[in-house]
C-alpha atoms as a PDB file:
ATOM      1  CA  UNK A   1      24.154 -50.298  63.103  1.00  0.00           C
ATOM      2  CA  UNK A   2      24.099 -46.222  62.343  1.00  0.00           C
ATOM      3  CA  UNK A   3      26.197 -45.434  59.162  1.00  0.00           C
ATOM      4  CA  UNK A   4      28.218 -42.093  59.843  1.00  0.00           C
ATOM      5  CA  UNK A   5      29.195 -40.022  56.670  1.00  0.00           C
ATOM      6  CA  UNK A   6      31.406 -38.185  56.754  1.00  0.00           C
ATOM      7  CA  UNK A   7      31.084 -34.306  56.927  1.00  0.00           C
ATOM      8  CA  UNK A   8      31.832 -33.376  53.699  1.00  0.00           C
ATOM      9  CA  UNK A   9      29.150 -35.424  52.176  1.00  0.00           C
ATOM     10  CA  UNK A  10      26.824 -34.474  54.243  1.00  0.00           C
ATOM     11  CA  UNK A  11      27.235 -30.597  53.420  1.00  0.00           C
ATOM     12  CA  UNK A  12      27.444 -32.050  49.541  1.00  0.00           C
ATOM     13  CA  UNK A  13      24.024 -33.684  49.865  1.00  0.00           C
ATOM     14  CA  UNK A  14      22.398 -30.630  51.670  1.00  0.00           C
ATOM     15  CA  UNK A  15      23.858 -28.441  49.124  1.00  0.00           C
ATOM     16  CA  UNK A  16      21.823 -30.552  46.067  1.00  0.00           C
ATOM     17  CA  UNK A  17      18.605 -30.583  48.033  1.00  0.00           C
ATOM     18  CA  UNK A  18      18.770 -26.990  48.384  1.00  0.00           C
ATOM     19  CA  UNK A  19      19.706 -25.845  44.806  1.00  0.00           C
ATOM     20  CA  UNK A  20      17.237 -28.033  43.507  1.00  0.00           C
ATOM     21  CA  UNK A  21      14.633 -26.598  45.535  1.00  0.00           C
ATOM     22  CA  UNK A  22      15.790 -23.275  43.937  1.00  0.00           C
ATOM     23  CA  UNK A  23      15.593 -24.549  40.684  1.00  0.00           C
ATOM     24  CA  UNK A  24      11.904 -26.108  41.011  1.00  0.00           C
ATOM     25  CA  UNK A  25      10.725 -22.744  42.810  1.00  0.00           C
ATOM     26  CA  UNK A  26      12.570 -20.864  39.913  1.00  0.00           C
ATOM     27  CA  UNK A  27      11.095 -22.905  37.214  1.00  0.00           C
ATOM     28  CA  UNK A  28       7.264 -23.181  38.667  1.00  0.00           C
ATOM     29  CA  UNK A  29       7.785 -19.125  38.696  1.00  0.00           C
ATOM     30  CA  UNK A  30       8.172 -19.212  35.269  1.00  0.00           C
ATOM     31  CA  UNK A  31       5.650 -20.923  34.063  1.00  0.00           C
ATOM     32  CA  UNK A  32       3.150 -19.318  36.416  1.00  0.00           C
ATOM     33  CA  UNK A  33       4.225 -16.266  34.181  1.00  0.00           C
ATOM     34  CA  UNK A  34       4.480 -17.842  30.710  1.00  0.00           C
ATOM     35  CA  UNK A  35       1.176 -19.304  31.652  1.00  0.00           C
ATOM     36  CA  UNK A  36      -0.576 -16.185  31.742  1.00  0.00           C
ATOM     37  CA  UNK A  37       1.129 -13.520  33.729  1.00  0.00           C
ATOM     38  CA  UNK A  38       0.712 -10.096  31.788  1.00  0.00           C
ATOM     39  CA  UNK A  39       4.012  -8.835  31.782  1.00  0.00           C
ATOM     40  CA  UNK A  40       3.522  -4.684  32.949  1.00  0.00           C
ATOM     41  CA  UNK A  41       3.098  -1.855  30.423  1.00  0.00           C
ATOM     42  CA  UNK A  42       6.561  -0.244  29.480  1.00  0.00           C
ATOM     43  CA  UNK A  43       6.262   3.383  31.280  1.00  0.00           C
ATOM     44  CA  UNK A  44       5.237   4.772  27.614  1.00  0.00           C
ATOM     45  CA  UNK A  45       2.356   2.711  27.170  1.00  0.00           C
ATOM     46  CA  UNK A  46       1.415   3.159  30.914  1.00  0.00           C
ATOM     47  CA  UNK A  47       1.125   7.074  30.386  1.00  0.00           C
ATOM     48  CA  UNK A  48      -0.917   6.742  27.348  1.00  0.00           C
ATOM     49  CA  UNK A  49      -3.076   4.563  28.774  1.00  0.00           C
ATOM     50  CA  UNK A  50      -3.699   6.406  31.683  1.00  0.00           C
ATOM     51  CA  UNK A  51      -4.159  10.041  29.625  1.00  0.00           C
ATOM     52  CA  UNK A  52      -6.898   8.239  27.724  1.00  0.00           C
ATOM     53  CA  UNK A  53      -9.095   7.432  30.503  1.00  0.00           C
ATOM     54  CA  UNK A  54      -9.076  11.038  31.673  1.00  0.00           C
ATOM     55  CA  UNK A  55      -9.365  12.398  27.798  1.00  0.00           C
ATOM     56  CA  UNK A  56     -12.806   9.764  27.942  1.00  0.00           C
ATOM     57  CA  UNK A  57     -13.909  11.338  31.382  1.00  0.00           C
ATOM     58  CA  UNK A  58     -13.772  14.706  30.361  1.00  0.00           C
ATOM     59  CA  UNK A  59     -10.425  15.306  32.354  1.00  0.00           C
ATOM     60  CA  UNK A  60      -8.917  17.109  29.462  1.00  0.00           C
ATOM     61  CA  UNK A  61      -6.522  19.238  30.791  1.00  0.00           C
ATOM     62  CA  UNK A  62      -5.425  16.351  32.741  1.00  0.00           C
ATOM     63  CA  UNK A  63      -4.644  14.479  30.226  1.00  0.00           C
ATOM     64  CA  UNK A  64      -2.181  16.818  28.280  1.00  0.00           C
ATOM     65  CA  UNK A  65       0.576  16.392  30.446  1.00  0.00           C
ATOM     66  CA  UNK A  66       0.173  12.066  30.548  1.00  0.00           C
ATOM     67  CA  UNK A  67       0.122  12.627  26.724  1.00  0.00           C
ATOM     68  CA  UNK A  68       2.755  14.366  26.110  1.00  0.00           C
ATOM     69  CA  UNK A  69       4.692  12.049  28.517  1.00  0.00           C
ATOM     70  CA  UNK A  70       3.642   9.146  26.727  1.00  0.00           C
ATOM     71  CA  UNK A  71       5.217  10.659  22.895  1.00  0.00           C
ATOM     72  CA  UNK A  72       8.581  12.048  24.965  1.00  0.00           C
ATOM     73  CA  UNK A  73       8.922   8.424  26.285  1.00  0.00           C
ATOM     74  CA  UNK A  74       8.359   6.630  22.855  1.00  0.00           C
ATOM     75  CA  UNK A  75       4.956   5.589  22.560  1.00  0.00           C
ATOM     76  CA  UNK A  76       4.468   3.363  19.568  1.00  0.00           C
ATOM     77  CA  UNK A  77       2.145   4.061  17.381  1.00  0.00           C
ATOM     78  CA  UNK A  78       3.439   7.608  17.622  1.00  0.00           C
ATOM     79  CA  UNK A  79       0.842   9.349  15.447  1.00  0.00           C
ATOM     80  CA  UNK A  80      -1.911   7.413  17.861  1.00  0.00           C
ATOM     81  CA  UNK A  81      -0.391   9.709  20.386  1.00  0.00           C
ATOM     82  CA  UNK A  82       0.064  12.982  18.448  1.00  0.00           C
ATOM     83  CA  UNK A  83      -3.741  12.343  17.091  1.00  0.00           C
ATOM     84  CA  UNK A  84      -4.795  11.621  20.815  1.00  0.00           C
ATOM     85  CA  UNK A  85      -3.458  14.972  22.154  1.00  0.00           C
ATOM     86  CA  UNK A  86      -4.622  16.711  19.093  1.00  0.00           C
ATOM     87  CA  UNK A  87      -8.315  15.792  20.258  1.00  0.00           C
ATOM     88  CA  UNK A  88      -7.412  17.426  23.725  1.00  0.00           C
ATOM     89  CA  UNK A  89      -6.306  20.167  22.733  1.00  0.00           C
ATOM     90  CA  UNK A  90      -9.122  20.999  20.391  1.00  0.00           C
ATOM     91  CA  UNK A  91     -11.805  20.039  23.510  1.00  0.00           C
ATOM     92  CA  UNK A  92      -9.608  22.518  25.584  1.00  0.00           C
ATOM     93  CA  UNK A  93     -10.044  25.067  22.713  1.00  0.00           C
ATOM     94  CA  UNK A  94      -6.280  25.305  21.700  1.00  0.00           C
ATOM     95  CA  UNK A  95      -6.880  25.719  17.961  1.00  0.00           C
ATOM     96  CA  UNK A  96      -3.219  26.513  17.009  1.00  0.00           C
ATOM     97  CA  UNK A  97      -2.039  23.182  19.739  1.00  0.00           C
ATOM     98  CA  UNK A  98      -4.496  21.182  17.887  1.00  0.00           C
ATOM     99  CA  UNK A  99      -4.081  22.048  14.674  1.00  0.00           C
ATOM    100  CA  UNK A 100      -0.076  21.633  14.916  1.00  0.00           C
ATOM    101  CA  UNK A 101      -0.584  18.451  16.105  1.00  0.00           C
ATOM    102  CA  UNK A 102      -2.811  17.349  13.303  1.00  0.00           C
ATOM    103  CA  UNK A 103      -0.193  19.121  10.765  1.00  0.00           C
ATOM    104  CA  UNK A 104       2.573  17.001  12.219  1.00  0.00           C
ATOM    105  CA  UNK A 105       0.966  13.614  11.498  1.00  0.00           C
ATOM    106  CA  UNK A 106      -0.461  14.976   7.759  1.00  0.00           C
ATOM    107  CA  UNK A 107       3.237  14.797   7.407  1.00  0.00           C
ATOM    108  CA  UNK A 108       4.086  11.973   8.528  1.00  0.00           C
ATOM    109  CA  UNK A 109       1.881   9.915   6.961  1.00  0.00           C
ATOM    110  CA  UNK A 110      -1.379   9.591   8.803  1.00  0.00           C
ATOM    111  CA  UNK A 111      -4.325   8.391   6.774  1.00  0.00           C
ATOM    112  CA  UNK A 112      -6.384   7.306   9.102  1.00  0.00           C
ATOM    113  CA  UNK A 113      -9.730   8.993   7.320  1.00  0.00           C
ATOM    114  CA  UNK A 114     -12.122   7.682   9.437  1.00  0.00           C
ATOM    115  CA  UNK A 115     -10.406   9.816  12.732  1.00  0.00           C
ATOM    116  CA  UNK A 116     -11.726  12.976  10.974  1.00  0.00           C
ATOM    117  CA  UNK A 117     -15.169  12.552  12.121  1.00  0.00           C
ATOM    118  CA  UNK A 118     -14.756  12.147  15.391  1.00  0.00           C
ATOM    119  CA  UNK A 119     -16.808  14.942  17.369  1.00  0.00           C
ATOM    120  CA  UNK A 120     -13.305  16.152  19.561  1.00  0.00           C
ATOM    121  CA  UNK A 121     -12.701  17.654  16.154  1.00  0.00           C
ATOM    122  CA  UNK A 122     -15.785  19.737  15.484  1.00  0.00           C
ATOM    123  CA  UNK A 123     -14.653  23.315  16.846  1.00  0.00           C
ATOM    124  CA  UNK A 124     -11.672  23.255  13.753  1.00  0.00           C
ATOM    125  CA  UNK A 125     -13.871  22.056  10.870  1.00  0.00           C
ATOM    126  CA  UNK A 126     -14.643  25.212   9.465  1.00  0.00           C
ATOM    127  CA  UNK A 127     -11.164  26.234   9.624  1.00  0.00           C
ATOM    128  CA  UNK A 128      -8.906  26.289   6.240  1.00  0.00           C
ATOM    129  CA  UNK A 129      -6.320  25.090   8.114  1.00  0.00           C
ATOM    130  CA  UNK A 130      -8.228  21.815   9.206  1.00  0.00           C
ATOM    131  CA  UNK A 131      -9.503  21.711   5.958  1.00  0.00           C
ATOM    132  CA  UNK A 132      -6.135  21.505   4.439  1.00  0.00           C
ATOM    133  CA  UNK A 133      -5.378  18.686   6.991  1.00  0.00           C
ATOM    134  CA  UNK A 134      -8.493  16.498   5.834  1.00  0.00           C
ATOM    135  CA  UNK A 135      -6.914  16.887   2.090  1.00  0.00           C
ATOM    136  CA  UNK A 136      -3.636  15.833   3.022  1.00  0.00           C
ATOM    137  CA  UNK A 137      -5.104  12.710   5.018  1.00  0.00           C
ATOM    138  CA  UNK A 138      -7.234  12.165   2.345  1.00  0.00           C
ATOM    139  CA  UNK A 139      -4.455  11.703  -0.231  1.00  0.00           C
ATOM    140  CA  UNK A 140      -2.383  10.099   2.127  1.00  0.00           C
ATOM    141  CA  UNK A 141      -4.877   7.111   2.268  1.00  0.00           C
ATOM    142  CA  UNK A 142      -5.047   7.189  -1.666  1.00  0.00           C
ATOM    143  CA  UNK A 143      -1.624   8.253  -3.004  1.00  0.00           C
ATOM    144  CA  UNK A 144      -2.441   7.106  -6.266  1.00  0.00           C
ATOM    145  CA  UNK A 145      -5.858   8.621  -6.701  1.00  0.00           C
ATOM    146  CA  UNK A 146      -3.873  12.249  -5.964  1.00  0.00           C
ATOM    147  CA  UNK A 147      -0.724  11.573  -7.763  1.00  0.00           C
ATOM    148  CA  UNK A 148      -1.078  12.842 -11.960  1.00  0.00           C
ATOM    149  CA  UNK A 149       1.812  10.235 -12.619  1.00  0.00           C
ATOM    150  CA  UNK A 150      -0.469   7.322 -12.168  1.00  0.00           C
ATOM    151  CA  UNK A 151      -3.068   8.427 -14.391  1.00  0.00           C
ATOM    152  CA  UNK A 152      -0.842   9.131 -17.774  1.00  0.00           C
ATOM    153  CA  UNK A 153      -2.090   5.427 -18.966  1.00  0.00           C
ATOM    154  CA  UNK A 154      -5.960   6.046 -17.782  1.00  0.00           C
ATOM    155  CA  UNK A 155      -6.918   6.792 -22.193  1.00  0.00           C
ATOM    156  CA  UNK A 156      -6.618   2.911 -21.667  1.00  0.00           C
ATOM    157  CA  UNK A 157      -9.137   2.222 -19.696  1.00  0.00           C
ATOM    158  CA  UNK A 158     -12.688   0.965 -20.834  1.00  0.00           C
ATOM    159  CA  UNK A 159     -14.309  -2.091 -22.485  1.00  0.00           C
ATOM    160  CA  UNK A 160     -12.936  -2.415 -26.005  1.00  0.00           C
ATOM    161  CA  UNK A 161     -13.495  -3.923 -29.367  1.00  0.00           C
ATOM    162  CA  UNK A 162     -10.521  -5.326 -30.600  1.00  0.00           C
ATOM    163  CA  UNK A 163      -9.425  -5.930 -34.013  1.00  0.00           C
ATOM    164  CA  UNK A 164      -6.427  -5.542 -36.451  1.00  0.00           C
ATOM    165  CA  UNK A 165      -5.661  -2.046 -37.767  1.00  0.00           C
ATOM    166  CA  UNK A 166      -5.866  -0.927 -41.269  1.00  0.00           C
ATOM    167  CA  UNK A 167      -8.082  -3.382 -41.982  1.00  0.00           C
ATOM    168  CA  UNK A 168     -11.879  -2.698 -42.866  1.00  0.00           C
ATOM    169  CA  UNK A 169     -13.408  -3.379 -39.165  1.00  0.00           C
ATOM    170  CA  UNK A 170     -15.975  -5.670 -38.739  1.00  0.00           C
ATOM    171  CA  UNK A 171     -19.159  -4.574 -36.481  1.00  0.00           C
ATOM    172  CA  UNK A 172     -18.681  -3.717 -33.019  1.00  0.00           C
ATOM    173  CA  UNK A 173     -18.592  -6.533 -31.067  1.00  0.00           C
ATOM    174  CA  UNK A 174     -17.223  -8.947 -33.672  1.00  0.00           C
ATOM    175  CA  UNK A 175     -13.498  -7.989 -32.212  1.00  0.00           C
ATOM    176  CA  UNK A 176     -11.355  -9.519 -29.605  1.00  0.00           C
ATOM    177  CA  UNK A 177     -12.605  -8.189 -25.752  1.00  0.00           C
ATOM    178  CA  UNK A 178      -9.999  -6.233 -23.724  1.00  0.00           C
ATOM    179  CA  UNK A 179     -11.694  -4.998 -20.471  1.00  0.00           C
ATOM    180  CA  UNK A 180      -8.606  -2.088 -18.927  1.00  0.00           C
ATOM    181  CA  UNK A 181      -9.672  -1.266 -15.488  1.00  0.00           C
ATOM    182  CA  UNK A 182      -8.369   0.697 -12.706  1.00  0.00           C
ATOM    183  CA  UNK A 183      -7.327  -1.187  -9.333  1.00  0.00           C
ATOM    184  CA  UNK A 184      -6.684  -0.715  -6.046  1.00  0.00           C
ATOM    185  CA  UNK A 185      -7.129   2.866  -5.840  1.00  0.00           C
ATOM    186  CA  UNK A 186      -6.077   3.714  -8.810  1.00  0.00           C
ATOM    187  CA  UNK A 187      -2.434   2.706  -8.224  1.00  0.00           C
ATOM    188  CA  UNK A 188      -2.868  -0.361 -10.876  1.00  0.00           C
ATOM    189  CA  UNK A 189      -4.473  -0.591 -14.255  1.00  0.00           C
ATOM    190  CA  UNK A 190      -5.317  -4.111 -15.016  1.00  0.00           C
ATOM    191  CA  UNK A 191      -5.936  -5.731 -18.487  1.00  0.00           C
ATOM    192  CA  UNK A 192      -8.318  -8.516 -19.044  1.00  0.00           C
ATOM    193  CA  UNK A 193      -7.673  -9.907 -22.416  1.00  0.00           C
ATOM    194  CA  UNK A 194      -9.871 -12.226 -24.324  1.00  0.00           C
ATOM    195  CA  UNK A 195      -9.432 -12.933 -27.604  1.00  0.00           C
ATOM    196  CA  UNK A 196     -11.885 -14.702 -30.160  1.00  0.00           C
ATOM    197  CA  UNK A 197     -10.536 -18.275 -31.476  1.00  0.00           C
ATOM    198  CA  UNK A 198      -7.697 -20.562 -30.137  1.00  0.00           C
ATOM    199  CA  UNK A 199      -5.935 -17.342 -28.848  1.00  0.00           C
ATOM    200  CA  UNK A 200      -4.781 -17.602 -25.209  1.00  0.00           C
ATOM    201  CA  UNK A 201      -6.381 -15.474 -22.644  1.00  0.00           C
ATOM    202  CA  UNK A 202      -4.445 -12.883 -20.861  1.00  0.00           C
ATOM    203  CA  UNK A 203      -3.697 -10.644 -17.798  1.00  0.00           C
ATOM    204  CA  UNK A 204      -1.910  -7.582 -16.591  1.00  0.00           C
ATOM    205  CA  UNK A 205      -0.651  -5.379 -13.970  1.00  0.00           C
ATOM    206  CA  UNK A 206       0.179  -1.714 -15.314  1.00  0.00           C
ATOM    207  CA  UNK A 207       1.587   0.423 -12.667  1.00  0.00           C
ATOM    208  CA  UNK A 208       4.013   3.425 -12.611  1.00  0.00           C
ATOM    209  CA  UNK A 209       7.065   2.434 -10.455  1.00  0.00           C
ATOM    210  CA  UNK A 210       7.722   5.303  -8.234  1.00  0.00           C
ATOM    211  CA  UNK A 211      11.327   4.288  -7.370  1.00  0.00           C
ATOM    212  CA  UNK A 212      12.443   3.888 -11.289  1.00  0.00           C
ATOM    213  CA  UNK A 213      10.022   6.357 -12.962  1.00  0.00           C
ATOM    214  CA  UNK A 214       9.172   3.759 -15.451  1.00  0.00           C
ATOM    215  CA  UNK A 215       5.648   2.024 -16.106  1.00  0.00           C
ATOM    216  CA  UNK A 216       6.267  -1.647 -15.801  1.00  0.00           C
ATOM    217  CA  UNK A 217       3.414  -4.367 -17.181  1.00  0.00           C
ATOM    218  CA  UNK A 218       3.471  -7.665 -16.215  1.00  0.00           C
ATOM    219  CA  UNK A 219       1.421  -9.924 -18.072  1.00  0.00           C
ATOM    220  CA  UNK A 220       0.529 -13.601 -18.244  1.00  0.00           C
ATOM    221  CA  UNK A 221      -1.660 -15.901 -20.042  1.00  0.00           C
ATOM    222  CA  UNK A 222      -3.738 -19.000 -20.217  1.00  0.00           C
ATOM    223  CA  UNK A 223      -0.550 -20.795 -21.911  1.00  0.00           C
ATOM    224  CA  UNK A 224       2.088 -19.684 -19.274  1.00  0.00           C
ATOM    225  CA  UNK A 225       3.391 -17.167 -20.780  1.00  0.00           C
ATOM    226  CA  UNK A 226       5.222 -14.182 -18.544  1.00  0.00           C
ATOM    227  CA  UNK A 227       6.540 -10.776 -19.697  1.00  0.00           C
ATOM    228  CA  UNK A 228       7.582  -8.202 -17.631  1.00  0.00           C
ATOM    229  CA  UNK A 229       7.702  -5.117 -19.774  1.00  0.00           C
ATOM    230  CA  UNK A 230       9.011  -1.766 -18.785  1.00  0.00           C
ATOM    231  CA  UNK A 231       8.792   1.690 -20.304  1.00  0.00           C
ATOM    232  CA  UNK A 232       8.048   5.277 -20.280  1.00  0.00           C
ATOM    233  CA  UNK A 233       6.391   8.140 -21.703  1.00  0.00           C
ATOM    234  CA  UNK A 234       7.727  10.190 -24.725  1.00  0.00           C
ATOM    235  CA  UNK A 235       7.339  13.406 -25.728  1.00  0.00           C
ATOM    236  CA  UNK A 236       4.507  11.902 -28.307  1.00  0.00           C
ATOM    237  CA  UNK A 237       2.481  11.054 -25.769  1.00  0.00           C
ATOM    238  CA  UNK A 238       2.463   7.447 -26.854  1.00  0.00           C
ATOM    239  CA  UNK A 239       3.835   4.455 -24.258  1.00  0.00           C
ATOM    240  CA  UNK A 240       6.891   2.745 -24.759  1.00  0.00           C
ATOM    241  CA  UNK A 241       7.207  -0.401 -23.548  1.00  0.00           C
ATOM    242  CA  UNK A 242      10.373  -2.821 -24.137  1.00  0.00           C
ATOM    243  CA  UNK A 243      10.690  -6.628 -22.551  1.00  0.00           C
ATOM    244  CA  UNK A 244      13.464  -9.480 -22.688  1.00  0.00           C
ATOM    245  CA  UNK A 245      12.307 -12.847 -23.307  1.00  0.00           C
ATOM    246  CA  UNK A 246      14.600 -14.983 -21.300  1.00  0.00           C
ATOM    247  CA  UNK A 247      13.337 -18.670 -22.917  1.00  0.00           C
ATOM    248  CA  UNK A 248      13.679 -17.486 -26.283  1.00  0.00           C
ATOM    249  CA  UNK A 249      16.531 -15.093 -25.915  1.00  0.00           C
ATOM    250  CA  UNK A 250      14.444 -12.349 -27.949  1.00  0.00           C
ATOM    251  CA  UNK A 251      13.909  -8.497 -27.083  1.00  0.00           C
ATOM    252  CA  UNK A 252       9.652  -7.126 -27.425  1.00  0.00           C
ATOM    253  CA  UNK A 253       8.678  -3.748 -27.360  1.00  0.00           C
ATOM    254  CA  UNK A 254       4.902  -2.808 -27.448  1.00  0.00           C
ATOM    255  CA  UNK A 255       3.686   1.120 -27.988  1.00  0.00           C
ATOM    256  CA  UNK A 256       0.532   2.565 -27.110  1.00  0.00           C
ATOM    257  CA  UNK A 257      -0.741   5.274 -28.888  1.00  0.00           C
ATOM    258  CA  UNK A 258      -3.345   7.329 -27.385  1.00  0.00           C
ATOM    259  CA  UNK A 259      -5.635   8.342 -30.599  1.00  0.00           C
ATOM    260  CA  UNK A 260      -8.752  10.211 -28.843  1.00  0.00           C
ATOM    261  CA  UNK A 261     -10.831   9.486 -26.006  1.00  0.00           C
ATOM    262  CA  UNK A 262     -12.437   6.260 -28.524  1.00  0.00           C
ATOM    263  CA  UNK A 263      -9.509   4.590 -29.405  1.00  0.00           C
ATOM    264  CA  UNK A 264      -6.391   2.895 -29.185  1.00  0.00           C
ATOM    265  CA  UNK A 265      -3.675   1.436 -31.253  1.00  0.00           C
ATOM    266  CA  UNK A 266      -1.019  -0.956 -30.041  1.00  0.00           C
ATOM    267  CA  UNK A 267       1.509  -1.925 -31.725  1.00  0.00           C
ATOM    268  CA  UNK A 268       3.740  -4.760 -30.985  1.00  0.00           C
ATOM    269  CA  UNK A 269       7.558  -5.813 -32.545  1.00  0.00           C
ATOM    270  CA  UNK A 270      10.281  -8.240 -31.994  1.00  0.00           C
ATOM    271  CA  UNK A 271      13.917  -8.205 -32.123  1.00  0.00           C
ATOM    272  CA  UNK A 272      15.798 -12.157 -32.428  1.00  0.00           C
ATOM    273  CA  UNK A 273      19.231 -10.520 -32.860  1.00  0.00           C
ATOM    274  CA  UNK A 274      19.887  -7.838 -30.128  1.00  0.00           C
ATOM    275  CA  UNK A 275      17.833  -5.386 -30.754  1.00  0.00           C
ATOM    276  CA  UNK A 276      19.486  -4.626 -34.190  1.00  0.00           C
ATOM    277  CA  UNK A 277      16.731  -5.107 -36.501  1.00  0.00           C
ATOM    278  CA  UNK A 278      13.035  -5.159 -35.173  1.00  0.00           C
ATOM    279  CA  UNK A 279       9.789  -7.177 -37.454  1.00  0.00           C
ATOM    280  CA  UNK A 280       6.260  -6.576 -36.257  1.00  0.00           C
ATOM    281  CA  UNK A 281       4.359  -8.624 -34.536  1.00  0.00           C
ATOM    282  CA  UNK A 282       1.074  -7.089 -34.027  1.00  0.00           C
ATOM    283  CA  UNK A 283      -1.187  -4.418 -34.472  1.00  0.00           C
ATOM    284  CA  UNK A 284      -4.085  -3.904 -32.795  1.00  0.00           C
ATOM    285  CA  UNK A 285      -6.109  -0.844 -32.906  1.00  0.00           C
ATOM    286  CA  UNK A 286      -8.738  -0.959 -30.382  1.00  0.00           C
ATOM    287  CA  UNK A 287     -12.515   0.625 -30.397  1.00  0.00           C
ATOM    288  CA  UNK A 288     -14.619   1.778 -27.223  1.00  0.00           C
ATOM    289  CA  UNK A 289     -17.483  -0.390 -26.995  1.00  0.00           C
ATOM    290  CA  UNK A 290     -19.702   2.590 -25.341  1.00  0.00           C
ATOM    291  CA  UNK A 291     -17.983   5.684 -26.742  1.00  0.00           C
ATOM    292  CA  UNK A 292     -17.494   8.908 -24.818  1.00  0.00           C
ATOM    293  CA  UNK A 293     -17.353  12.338 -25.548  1.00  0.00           C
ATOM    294  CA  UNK A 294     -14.840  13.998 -22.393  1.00  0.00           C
ATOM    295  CA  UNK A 295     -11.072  13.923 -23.434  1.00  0.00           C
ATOM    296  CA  UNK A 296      -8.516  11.736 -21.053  1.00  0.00           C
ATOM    297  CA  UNK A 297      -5.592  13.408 -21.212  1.00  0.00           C
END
């Protein structure tokens, strides 16, 4: 016996079949391109690319034109770009294209100091203006090393002998250790404290805060103890450092007075009412280990 249904449910069944043909096609398309399918290079990238590959044949003045397309359309990283057609230009003999180029990036940060050997760059070495361009890259890479700000605490670096002050000192050597060294390019001074006895050993960061205009110190110790200390310089010349204790509810302040390139004292107090009245706490006058004769201002 043949089963007739009826019209509508024929069209209905039809209908599935087909959409879910659509949706298996749609779906295998999509994993074919999750699965591996590069998706193309924005029109940007596509320019750069292609200026590149005639910079590398020699096709200089062919390339210009695919560079400059590539920064007007957004080419990320921009300074790649500007860099890129600064090379051109220089192999085309453009000095003043080249060298505005290189000017434009100085200022924007570039500090990519190993790009400044690169051959493309030979015919402007000589040049002040290039030369100017090499310093500016230069600092950029090491803001810190260039920057006077971060070097007002440097009296404290060195390997010291450490050991009350006003007393009669023992030899050198007979002292608490405090090893001050300069980090990461100069933008931190860190403190390696060791002390003789049942003392805890310690640690800091010492860095001038850009933002605030303040030194800050952060220090911690083999016993768990954290300050964070901030402060400035004064007219003195001495460091001023002042710290909340939030356990203990009490204000610290610690000075640093710069006493010759040899030496150091640091003084240390504590408040337990405010800040109204202060006691000392410490004071520490410390001794270079291997004494020198220049003067760090």
């Amino acid at each position: 016996m043949t089963v007739r249904l009826p019209l509508i449910m024929l069209r209905t069944r039809m209908a599935a079949v087909i959409l879910a043909g659509f949706v298996t096609c749609t779906s295998t398309a999509l994993i074919a391109q999750q699965a591996g399918s590069p998706a193309p290079p924005s029109p940007a990238a596509a320019a750069f690319a292609q200026a590149v590959q005639l910079h590398d044949s020699g096709k200089f003045a062919e390339a210009v034109p695919l560079f400059k397309q590539a920064i007007a359309q957004g080419f990320q990283p921009i300074n790649q770009a500007h860099f890129r057609l600064a090379r051109t230009y220089a192999r085309l003999n453009q000095t003043d294209l080249a060298l505005a180029e290189l000017e434009g990036i100085a200022t924007a940060g570039f500090a990519n100091t190993a790009a400044l050997t690169m051959t493309d760059l030979d015919s402007l070495r000589g040049l002040p203006r290039f030369k100017a361009f090499e310093s500016r890259v230069n600092s950029n890479a090491r803001p810190c090393d260039n920057d006077p700000r971060f070097h007002a605490f440097d009296f404290w670096i060195g390997e010291w002998d450490v050991q009350p002050t006003g007393n009669v000192r023992a030899p050198i050597g007979q002292g608490a250790t405090s090893i001050i060294e300069a980090q990461l390019g100069g933008c931190v001074i860190q403190e390696n404290w060791m002390p003789n006895g049942p003392v805890a050993v310690g640690k800091s960061f010492n860095i001038y805060n850009t933002a605030t205009k303040l030194w800050e110190q952060y220090y911690v110790d083999s016993r768990g103890t954290v300050t964070h200390y901030k402060g400035a310089f004064k007219d003195d010349g001495n460091l001023y450092f002042e710290a909340d204790q939030p356990g203990a509810g009490n204000k610290v302040r610690m000075t640093f007075f710069n006493q010759g390139p040899n030496q150091v004292r640091q003084l240390g107090h504590i408040s337990t009412d405010g800040g109204k009245t202060w006691t000392v706490t410490f004071d520490l006058t410390y001794v270079r280990k291997h004494p020198r004769t220049e003067v760090v201002y």
